[in-house]
Protein backbone atom coordinates (compact mmCIF):
# COMPACT_ATOMS: atom_id res chain seq x y z
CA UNK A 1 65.27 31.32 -57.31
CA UNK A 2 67.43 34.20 -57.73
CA UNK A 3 66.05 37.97 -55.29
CA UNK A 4 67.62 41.01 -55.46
CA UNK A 5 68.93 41.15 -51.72
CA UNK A 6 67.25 44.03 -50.81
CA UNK A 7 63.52 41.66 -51.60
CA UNK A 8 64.91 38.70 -50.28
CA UNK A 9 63.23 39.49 -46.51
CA UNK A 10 59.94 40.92 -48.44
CA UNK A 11 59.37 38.42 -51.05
CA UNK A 12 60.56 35.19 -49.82
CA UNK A 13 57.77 34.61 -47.65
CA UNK A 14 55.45 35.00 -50.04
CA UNK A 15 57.37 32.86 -53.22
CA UNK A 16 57.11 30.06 -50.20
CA UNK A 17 53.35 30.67 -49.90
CA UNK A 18 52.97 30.45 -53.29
CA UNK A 19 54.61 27.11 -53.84
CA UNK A 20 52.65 25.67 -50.82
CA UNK A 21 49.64 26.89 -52.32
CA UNK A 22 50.75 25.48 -55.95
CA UNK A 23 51.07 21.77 -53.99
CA UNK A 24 47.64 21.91 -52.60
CA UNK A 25 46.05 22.95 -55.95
CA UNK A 26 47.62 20.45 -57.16
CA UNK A 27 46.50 18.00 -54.15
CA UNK A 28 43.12 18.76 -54.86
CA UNK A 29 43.24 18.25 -58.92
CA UNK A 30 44.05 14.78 -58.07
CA UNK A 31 41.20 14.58 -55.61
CA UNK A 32 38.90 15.68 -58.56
CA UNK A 33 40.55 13.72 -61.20
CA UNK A 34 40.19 10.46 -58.75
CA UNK A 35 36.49 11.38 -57.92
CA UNK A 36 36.06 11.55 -61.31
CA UNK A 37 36.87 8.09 -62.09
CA UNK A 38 35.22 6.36 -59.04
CA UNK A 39 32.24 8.16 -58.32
CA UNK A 40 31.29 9.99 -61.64
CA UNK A 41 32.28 7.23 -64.39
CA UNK A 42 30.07 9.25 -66.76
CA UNK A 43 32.61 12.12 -66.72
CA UNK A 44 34.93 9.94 -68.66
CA UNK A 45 33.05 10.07 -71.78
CA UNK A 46 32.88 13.81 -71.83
CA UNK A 47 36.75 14.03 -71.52
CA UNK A 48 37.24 12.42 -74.58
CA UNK A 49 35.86 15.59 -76.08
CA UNK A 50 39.06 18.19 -77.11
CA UNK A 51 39.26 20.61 -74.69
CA UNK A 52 36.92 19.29 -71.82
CA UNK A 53 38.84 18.56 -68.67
CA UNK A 54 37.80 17.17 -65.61
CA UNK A 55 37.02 19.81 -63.84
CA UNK A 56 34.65 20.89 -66.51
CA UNK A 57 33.13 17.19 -66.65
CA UNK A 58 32.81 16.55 -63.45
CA UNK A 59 30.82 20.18 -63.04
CA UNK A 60 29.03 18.97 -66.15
CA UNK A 61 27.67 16.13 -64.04
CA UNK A 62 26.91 17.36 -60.90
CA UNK A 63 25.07 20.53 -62.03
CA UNK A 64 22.68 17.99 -63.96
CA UNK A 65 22.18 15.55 -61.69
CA UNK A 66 19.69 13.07 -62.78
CA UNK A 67 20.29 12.89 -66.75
CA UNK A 68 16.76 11.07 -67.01
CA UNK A 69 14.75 14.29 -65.88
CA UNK A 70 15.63 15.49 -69.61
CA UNK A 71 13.35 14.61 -72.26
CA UNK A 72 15.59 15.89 -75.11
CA UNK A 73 19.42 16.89 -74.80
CA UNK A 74 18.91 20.58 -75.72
CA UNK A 75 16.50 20.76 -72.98
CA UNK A 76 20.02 20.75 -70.93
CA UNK A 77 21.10 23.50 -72.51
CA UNK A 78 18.34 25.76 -71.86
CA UNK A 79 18.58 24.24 -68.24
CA UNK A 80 22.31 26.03 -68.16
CA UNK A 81 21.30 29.24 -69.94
CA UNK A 82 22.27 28.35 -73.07
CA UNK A 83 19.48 28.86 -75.33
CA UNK A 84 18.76 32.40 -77.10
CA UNK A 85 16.37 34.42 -75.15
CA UNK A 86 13.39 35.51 -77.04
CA UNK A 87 11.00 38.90 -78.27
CA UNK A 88 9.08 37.83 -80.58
CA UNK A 89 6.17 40.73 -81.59
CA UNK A 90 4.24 39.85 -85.14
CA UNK A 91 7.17 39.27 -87.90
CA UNK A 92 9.37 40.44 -85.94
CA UNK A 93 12.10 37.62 -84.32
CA UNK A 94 15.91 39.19 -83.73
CA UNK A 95 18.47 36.82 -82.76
CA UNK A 96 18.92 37.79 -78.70
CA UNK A 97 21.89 36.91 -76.83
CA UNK A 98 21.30 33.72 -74.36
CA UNK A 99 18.95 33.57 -71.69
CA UNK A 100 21.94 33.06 -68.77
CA UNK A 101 20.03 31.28 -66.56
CA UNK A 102 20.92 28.16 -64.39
CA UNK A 103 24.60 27.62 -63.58
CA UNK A 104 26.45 30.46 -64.32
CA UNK A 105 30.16 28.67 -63.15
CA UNK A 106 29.23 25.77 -65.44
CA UNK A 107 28.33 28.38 -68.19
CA UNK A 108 31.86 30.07 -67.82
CA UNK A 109 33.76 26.96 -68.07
CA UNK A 110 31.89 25.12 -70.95
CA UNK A 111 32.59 28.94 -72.57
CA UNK A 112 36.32 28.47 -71.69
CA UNK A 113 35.84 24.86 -73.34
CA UNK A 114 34.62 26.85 -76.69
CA UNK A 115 37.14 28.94 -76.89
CA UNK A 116 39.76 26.41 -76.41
CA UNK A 117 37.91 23.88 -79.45
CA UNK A 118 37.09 26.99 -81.57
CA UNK A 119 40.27 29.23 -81.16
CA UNK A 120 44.24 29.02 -81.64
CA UNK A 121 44.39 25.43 -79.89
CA UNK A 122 41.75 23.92 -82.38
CA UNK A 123 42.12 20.04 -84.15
CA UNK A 124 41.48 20.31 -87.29
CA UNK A 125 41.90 18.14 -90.46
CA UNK A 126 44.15 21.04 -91.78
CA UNK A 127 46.27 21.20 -88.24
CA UNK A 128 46.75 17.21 -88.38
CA UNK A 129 44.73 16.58 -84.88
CA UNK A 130 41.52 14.98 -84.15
CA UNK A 131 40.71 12.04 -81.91
């Protein structure tokens, strides 16, 4: 890496800092991705979705617990927040925003997962992908 000389004493201990850092992030991504596979085999099936990673999967998972406590599977998503909250009064029913309660880390990353499936990075027939 190429420092002006007069950064060199200033920002060399921090680029090294960074790298070390960068190696135990990465340390610990393997520790996921290997908890993943032998202790959460369930987390395997939601990878295969585009744009779910393990991280994501294996938060999935763990927030739930016990699947079998769920009579129906959008009962889980009103267990995360994700079901429109409600004011009904006579006729009257406007689509609310969602409720935001449970989780709200696994809320942000299944968001994150969305936006990844819905935006720029979408497979589509058109774009060629799919799985």
């Amino acid at each position: 890496m190429i420092l002006p000389e007069g950064l060199k004493p200033a920002l060399k201990p921090l680029i090294e800092q960074i790298e070390q850092i960068s190696k135990q992030i990465e340390m610990f991504d393997q520790l996921i991705l290997q908890m993943a596979r032998k202790t959460y085999p369930e987390t395997q099936a939601l990878m295969k979705v585009h744009g779910v990673g393990v991280l994501t999967a294996v938060t999935f998972v763990l927030t739930l617990g016990d699947k079998q406590r769920f009579g129906q599977s959008r009962d889980v998503g009103s267990y995360i927040g994700l079901r429109p909250r409600r004011d009904q009064s006579g006729s009257h029913d406007p689509q609310l925003g969602i409720t935001k309660a449970g989780n709200g880390y696994l809320r942000s990353l299944l968001t994150e997962c969305a936006n990844h499936v819905l935006g720029p990075f979408a497979k589509t027939a058109r774009s060629g992908g799919g799985d």
